[in-house]
PDB file of N, CA and C in Angstrom:
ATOM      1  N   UNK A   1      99.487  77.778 110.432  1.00  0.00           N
ATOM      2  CA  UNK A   1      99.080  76.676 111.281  1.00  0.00           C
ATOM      3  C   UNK A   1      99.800  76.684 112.627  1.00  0.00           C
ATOM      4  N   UNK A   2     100.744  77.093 112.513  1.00  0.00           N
ATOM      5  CA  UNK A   2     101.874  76.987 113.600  1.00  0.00           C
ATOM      6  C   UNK A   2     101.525  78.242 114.715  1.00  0.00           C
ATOM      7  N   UNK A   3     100.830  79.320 114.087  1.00  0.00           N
ATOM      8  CA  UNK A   3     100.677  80.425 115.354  1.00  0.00           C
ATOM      9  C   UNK A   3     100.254  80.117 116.540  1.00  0.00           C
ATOM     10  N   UNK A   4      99.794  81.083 117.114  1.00  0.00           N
ATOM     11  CA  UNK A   4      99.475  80.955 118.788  1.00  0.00           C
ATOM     12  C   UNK A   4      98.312  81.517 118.866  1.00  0.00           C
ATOM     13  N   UNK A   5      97.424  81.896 118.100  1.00  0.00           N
ATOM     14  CA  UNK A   5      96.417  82.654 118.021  1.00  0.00           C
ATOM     15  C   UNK A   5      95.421  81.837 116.928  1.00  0.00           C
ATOM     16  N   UNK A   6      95.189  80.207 117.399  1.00  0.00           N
ATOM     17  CA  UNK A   6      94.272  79.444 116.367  1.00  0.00           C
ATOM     18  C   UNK A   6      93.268  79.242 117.504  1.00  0.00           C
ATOM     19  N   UNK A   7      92.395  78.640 117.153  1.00  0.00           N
ATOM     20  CA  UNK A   7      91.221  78.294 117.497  1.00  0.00           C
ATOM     21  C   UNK A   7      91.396  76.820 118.076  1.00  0.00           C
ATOM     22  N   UNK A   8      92.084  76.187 117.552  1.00  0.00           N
ATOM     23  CA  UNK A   8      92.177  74.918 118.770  1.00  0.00           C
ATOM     24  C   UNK A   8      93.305  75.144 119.495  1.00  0.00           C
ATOM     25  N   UNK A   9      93.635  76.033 119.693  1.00  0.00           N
ATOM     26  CA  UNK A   9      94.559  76.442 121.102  1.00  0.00           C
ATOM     27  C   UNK A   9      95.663  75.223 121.042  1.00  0.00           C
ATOM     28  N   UNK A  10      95.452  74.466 122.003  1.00  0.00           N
ATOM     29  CA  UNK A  10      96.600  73.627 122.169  1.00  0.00           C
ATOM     30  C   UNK A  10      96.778  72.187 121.992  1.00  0.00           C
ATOM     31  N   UNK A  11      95.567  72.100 121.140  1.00  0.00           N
ATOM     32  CA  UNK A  11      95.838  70.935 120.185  1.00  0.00           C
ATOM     33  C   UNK A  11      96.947  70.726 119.534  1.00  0.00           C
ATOM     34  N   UNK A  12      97.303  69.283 119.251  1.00  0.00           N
ATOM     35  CA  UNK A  12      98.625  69.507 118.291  1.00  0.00           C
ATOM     36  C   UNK A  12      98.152  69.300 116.978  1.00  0.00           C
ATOM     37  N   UNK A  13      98.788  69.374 116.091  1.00  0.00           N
ATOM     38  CA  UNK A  13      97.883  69.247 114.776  1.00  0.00           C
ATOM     39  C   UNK A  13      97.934  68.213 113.993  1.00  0.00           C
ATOM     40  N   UNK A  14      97.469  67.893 113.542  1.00  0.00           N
ATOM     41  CA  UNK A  14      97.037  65.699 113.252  1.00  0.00           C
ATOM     42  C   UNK A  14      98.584  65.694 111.717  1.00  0.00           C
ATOM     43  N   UNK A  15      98.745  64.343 111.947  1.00  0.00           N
ATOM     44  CA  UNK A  15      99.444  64.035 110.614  1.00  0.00           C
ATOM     45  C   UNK A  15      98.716  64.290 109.115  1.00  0.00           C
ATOM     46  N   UNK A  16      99.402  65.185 108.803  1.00  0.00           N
ATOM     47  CA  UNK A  16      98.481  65.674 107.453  1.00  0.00           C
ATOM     48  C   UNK A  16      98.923  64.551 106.657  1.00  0.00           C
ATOM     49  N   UNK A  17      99.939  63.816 106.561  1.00  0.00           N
ATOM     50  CA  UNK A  17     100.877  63.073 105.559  1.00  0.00           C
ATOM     51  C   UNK A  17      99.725  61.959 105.768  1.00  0.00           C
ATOM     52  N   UNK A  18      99.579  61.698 107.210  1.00  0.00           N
ATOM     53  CA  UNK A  18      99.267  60.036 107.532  1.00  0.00           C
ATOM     54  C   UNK A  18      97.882  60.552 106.633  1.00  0.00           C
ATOM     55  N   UNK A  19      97.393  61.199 107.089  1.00  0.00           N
ATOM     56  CA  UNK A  19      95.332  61.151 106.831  1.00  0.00           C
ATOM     57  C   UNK A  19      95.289  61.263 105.272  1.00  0.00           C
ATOM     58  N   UNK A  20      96.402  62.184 104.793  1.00  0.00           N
ATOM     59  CA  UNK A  20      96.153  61.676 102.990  1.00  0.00           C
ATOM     60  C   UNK A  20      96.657  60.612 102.302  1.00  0.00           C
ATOM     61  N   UNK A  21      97.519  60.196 103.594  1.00  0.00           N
ATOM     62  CA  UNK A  21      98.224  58.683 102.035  1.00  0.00           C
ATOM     63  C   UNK A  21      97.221  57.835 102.185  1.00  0.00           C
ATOM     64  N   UNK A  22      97.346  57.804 100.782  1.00  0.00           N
ATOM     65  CA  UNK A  22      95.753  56.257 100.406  1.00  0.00           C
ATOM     66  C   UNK A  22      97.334  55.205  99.756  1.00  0.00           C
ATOM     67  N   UNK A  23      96.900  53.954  99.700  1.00  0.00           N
ATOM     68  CA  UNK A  23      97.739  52.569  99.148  1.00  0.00           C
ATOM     69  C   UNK A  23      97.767  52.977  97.511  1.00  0.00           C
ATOM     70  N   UNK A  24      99.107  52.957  97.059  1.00  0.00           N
ATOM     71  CA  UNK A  24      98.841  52.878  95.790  1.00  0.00           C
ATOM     72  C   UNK A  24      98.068  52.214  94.862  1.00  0.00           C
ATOM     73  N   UNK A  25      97.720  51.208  95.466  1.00  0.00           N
ATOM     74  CA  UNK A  25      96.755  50.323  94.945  1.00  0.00           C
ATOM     75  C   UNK A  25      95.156  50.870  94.418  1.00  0.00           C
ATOM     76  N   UNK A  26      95.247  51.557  95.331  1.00  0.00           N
ATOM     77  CA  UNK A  26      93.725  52.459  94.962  1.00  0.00           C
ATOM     78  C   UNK A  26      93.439  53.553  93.708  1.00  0.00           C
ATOM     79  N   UNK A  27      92.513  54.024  93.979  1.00  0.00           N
ATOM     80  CA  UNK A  27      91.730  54.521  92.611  1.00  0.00           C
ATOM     81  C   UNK A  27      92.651  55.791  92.585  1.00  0.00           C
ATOM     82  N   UNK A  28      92.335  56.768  91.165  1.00  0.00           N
ATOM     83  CA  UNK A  28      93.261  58.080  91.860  1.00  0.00           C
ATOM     84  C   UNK A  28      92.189  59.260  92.586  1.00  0.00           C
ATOM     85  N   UNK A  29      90.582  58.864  92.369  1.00  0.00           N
ATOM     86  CA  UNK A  29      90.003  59.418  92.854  1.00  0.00           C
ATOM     87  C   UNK A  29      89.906  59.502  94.539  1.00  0.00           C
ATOM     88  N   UNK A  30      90.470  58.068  95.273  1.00  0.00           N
ATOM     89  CA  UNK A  30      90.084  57.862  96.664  1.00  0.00           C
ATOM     90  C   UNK A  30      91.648  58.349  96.745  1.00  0.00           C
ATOM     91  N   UNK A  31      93.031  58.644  95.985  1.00  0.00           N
ATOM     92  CA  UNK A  31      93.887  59.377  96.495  1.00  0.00           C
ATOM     93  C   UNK A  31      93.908  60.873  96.459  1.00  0.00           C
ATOM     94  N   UNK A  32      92.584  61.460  95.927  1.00  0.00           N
ATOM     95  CA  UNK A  32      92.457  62.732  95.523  1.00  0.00           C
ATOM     96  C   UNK A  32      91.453  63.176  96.904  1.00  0.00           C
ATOM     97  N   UNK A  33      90.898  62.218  97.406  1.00  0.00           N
ATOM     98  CA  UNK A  33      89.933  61.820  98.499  1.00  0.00           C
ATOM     99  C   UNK A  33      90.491  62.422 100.182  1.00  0.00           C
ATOM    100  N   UNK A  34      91.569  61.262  99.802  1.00  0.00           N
ATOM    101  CA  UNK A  34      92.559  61.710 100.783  1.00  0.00           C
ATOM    102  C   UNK A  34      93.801  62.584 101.220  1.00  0.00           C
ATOM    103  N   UNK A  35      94.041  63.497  99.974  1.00  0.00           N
ATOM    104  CA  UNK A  35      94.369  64.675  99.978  1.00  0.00           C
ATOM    105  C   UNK A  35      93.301  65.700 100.515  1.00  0.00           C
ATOM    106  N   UNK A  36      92.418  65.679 100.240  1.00  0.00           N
ATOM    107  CA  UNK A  36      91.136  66.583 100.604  1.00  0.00           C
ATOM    108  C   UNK A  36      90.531  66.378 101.914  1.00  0.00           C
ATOM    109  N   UNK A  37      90.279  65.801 102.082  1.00  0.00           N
ATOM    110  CA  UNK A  37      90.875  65.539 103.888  1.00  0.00           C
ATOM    111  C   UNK A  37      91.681  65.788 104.565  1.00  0.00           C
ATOM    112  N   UNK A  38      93.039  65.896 104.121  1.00  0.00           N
ATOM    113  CA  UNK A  38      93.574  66.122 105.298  1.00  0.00           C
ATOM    114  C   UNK A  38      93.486  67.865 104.916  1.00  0.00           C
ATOM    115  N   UNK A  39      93.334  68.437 103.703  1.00  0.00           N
ATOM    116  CA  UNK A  39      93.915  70.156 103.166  1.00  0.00           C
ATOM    117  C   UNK A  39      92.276  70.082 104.234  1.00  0.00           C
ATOM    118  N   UNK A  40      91.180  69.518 104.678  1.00  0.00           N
ATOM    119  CA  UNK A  40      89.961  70.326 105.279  1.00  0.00           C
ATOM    120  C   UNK A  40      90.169  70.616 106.460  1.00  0.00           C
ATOM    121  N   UNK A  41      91.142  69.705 106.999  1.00  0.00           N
ATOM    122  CA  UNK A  41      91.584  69.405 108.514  1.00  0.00           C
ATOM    123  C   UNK A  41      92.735  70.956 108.968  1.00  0.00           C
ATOM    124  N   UNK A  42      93.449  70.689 107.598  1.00  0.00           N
ATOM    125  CA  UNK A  42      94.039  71.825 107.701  1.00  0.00           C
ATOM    126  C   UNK A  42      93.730  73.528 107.850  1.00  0.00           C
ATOM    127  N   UNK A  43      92.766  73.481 106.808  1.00  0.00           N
ATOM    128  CA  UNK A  43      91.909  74.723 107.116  1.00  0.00           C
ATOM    129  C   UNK A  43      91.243  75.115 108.352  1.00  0.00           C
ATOM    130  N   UNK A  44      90.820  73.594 109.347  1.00  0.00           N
ATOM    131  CA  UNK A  44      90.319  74.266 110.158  1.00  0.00           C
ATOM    132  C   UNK A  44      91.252  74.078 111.686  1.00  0.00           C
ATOM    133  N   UNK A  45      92.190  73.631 111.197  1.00  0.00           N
ATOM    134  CA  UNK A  45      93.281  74.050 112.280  1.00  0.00           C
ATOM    135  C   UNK A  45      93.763  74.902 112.311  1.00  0.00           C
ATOM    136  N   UNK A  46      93.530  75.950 111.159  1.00  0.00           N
ATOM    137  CA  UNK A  46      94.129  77.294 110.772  1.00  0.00           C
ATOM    138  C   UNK A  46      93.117  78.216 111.412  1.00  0.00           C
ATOM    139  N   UNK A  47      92.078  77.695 111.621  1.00  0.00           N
ATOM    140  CA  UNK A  47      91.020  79.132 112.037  1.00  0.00           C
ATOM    141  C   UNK A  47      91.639  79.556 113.269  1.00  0.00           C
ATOM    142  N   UNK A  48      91.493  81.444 113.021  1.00  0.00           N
ATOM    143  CA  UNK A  48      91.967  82.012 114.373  1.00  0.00           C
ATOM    144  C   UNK A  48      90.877  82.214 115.094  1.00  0.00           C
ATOM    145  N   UNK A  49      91.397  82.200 116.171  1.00  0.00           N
ATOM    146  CA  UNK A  49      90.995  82.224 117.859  1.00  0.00           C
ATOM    147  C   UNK A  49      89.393  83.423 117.712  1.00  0.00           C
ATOM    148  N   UNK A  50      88.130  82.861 117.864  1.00  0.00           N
ATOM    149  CA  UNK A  50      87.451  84.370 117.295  1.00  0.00           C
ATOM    150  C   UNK A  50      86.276  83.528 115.962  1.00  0.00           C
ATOM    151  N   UNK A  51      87.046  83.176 115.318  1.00  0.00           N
ATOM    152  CA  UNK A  51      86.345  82.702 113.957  1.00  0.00           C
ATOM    153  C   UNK A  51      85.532  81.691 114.291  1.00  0.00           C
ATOM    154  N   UNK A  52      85.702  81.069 115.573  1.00  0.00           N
ATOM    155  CA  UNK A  52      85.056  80.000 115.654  1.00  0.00           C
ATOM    156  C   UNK A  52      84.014  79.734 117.289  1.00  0.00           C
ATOM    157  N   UNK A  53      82.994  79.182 117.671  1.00  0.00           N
ATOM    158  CA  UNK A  53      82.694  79.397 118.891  1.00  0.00           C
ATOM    159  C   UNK A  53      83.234  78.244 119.585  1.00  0.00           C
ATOM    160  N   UNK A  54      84.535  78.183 119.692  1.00  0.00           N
ATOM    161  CA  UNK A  54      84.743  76.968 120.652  1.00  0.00           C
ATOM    162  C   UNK A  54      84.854  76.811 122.059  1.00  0.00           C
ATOM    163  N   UNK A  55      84.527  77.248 122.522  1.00  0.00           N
ATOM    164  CA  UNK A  55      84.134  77.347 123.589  1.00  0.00           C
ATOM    165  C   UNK A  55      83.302  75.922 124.498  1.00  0.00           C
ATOM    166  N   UNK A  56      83.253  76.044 125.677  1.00  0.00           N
ATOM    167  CA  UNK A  56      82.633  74.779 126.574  1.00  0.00           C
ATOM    168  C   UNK A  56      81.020  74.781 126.009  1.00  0.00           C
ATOM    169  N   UNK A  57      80.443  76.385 126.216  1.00  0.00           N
ATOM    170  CA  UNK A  57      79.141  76.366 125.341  1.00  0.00           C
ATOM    171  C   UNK A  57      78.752  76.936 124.127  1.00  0.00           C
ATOM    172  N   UNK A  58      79.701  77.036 123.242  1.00  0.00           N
ATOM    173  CA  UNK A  58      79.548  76.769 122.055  1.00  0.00           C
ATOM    174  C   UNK A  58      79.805  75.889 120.787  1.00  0.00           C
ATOM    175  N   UNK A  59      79.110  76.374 119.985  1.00  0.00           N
ATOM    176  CA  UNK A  59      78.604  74.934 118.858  1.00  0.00           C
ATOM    177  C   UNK A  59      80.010  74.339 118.600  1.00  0.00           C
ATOM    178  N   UNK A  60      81.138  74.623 118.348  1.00  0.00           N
ATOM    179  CA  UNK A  60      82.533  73.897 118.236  1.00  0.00           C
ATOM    180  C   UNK A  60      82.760  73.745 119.431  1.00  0.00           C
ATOM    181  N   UNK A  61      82.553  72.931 119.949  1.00  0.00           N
ATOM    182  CA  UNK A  61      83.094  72.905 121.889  1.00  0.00           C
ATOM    183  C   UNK A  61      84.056  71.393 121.686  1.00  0.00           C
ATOM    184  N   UNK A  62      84.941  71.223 122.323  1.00  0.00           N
ATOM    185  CA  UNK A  62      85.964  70.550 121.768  1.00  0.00           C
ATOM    186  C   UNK A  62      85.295  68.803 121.713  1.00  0.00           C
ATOM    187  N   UNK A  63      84.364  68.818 122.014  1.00  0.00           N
ATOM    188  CA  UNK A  63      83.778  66.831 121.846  1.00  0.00           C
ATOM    189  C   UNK A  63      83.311  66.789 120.760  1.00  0.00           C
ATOM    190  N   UNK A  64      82.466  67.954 120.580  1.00  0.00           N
ATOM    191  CA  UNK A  64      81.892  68.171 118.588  1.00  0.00           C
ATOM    192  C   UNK A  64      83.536  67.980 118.179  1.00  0.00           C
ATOM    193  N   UNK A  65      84.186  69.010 118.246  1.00  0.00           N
ATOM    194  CA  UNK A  65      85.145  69.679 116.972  1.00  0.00           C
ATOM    195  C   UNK A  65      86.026  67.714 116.794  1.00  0.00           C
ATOM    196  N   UNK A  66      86.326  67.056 118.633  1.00  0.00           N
ATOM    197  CA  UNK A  66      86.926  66.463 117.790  1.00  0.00           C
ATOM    198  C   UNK A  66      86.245  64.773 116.991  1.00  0.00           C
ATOM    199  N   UNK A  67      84.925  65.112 117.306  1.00  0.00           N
ATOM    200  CA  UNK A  67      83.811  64.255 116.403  1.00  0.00           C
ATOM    201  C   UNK A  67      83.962  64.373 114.888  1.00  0.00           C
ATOM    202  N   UNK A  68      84.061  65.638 115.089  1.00  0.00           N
ATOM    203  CA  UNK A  68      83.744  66.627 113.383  1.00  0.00           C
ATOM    204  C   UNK A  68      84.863  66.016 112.671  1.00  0.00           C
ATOM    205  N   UNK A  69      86.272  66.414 113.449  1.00  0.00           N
ATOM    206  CA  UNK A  69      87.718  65.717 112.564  1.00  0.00           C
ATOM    207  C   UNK A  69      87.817  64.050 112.560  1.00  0.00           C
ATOM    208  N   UNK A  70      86.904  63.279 113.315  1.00  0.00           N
ATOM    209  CA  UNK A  70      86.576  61.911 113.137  1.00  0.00           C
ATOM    210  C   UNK A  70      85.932  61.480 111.777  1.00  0.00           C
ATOM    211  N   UNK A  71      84.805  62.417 112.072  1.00  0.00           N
ATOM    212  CA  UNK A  71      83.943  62.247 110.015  1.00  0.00           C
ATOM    213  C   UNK A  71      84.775  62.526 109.538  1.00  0.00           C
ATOM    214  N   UNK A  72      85.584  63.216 109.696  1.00  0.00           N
ATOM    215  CA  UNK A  72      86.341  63.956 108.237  1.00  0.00           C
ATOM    216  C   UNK A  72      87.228  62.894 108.058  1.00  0.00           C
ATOM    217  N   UNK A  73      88.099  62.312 109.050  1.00  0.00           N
ATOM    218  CA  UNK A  73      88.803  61.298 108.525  1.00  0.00           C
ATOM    219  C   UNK A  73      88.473  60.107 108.095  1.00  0.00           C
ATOM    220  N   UNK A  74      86.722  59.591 108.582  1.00  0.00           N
ATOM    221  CA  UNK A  74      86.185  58.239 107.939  1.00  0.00           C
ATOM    222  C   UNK A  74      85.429  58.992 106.897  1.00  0.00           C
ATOM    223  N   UNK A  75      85.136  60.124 106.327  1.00  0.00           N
ATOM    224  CA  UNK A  75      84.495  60.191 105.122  1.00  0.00           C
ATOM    225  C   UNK A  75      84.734  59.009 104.060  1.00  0.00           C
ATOM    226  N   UNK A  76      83.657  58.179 103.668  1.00  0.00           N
ATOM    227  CA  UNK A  76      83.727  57.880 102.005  1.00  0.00           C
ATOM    228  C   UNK A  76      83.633  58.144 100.965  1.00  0.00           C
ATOM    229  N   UNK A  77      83.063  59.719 101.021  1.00  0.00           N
ATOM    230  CA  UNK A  77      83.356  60.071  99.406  1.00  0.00           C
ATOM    231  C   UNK A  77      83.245  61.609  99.355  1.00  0.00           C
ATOM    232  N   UNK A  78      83.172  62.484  98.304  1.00  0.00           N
ATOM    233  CA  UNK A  78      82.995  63.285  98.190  1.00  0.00           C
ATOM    234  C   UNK A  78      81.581  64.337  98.891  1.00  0.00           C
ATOM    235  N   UNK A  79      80.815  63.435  98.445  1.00  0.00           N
ATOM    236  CA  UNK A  79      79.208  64.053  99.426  1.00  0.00           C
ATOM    237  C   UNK A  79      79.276  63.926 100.752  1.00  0.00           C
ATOM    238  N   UNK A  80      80.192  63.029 101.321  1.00  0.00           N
ATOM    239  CA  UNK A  80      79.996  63.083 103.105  1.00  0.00           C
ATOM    240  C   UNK A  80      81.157  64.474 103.704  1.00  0.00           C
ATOM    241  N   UNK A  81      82.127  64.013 102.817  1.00  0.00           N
ATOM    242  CA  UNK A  81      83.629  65.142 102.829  1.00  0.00           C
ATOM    243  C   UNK A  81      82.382  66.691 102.349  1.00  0.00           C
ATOM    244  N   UNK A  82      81.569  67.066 101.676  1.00  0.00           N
ATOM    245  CA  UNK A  82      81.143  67.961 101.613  1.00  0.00           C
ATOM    246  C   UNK A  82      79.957  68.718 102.168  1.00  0.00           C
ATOM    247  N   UNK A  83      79.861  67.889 102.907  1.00  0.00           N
ATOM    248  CA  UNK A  83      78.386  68.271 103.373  1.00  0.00           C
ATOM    249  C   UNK A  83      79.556  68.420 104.903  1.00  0.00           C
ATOM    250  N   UNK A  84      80.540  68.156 105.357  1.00  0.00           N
ATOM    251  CA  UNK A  84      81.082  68.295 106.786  1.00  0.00           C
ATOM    252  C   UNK A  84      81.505  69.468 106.091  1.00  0.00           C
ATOM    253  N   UNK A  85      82.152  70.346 105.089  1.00  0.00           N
ATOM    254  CA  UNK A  85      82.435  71.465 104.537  1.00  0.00           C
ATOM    255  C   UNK A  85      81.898  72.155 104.944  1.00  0.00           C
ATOM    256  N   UNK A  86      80.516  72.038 104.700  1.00  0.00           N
ATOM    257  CA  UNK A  86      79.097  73.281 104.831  1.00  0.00           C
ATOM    258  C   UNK A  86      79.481  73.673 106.179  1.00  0.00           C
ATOM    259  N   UNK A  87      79.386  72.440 106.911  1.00  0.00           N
ATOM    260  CA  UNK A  87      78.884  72.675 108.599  1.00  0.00           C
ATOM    261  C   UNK A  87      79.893  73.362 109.098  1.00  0.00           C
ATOM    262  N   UNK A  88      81.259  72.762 108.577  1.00  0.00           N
ATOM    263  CA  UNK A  88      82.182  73.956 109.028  1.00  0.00           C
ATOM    264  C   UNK A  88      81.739  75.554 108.533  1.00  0.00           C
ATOM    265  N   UNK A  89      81.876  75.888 107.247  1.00  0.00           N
ATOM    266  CA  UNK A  89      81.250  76.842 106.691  1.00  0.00           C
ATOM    267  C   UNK A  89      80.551  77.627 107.552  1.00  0.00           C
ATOM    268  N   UNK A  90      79.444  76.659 107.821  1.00  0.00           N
ATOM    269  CA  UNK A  90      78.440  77.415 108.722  1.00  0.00           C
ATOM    270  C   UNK A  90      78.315  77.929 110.205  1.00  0.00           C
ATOM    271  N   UNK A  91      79.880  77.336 110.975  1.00  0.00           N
ATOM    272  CA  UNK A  91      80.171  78.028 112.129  1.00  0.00           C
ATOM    273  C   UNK A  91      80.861  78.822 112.190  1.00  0.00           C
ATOM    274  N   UNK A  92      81.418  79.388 111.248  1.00  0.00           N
ATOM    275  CA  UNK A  92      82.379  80.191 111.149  1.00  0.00           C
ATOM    276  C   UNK A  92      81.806  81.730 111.430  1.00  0.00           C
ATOM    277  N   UNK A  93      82.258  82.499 112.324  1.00  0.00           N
ATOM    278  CA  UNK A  93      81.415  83.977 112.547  1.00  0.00           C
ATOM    279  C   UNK A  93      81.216  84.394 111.314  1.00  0.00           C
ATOM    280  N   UNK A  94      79.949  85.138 111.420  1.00  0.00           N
ATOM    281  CA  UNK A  94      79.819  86.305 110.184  1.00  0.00           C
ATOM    282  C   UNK A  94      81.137  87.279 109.688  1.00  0.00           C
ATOM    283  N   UNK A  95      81.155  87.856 111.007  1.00  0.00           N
ATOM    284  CA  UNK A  95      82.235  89.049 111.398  1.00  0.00           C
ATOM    285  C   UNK A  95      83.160  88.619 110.752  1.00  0.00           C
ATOM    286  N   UNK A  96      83.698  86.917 111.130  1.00  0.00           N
ATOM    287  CA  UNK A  96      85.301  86.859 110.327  1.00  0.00           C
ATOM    288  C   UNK A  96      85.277  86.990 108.932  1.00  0.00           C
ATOM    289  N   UNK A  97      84.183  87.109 108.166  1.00  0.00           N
ATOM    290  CA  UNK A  97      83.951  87.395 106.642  1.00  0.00           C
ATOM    291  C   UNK A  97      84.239  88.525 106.116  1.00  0.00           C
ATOM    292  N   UNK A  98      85.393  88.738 105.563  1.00  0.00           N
ATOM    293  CA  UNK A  98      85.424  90.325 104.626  1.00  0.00           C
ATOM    294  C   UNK A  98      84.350  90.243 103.942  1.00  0.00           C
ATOM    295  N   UNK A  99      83.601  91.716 103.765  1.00  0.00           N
ATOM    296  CA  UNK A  99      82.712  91.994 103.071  1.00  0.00           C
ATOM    297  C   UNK A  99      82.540  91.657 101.688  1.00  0.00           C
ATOM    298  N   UNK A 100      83.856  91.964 100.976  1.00  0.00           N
ATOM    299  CA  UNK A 100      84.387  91.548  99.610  1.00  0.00           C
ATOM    300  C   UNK A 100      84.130  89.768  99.094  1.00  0.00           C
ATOM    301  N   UNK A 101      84.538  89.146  99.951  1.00  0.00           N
ATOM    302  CA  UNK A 101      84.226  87.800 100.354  1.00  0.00           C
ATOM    303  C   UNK A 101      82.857  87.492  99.932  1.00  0.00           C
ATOM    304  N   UNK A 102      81.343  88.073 100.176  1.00  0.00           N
ATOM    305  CA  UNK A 102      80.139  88.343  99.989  1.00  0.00           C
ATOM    306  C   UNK A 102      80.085  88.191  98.892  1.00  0.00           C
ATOM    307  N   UNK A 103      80.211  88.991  97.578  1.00  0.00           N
ATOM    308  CA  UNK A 103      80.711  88.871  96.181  1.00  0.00           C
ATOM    309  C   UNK A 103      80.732  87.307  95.723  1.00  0.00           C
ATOM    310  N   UNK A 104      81.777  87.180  96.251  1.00  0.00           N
ATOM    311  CA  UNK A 104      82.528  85.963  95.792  1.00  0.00           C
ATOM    312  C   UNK A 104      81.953  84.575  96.183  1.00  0.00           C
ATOM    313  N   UNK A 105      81.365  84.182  96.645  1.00  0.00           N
ATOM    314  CA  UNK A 105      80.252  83.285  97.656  1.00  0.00           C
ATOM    315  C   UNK A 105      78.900  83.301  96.925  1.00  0.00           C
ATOM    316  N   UNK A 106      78.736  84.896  96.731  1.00  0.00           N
ATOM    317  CA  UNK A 106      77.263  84.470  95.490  1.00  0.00           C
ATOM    318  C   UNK A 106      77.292  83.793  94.214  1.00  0.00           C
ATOM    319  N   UNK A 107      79.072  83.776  93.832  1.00  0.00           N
ATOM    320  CA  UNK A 107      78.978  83.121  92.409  1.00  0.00           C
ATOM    321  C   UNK A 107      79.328  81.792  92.791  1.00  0.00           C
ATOM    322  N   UNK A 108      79.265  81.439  94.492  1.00  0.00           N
ATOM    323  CA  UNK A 108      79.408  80.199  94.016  1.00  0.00           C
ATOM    324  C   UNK A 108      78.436  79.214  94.140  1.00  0.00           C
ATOM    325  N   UNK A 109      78.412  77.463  93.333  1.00  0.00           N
ATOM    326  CA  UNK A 109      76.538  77.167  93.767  1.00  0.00           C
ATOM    327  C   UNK A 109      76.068  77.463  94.860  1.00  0.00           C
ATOM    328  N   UNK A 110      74.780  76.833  94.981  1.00  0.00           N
ATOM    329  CA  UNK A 110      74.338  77.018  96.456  1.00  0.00           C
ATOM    330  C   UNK A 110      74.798  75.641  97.096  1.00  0.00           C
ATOM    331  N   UNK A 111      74.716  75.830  98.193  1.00  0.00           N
ATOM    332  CA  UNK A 111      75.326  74.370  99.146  1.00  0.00           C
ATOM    333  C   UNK A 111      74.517  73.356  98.619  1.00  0.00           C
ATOM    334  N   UNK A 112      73.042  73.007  98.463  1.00  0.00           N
ATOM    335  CA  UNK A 112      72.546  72.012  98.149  1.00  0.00           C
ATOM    336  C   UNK A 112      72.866  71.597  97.116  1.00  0.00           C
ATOM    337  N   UNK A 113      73.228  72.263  96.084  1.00  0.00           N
ATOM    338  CA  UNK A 113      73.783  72.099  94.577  1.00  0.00           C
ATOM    339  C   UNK A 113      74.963  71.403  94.902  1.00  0.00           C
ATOM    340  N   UNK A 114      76.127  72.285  95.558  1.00  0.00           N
ATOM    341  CA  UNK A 114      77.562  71.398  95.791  1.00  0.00           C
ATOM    342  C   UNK A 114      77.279  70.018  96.496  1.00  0.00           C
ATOM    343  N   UNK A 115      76.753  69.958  97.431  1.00  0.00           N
ATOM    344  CA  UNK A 115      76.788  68.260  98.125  1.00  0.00           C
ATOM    345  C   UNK A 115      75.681  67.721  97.241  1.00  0.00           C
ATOM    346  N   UNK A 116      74.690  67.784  96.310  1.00  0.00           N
ATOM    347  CA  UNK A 116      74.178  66.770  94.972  1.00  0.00           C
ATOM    348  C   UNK A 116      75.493  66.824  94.314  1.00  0.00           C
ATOM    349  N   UNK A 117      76.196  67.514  93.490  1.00  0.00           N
ATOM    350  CA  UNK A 117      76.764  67.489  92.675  1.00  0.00           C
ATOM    351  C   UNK A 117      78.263  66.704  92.724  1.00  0.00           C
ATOM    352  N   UNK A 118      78.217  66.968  94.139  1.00  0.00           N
ATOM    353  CA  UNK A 118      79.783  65.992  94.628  1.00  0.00           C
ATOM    354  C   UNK A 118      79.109  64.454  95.051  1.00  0.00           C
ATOM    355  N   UNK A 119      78.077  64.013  94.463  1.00  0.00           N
ATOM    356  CA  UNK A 119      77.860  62.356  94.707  1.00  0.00           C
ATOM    357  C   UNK A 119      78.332  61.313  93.888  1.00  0.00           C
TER     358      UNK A 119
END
């Protein structure tokens, strides 16, 4: 997370602590909620420089990306938190995909399956 070679350049990187603590008071599912949020935030503060089109005219251009980490932090449940998954998923270059990776992606459901199945 810490390199010099990420994809949001010189962003700083959000409180992972703050965006997962839920009130003890709550369910353990909406604290499992908010762990998973912030580990998505994390992943994509990790993408290197390349993996992603962020750019002024491309699809991550920094008013999306920091829209995108807005849903992610008001998600309510699992199906909204997963369906912003995909979309990340789905900007991510081909190229940055090891081939091997390919394999491993076919055994898993298909996206429409995961966001029904996470409702």
């Amino acid at each position: 997370l810490h390199a010099r070679d990420r994809a949001r350049v010189n962003l700083p990187l959000p409180d992972f602590a703050k965006i997962a603590w839920v009130d003890e008071s709550k369910s353990t599912s909406e604290k499992i909620l908010g762990l998973m949020k912030a580990a998505i935030l994390a992943i994509e503060a990790a993408l290197p420089v390349g993996s992603i089109q962020n750019t002024d005219a491309g699809v991550w251009r920094s008013d999306f990306a920091k829209e995108w980490r807005h849903l992610v932090r008001l998600a309510e449940g699992p199906a909204n938190l997963m369906r912003l998954v995909v979309f990340l998923e789905d900007n991510i270059s081909p190229e940055w995909l090891r081939e091997d990776v390919g394999y491993l992606m076919s055994c898993l459901p298909n996206r429409w399956k995961a966001v029904s199945e996470s409702c």
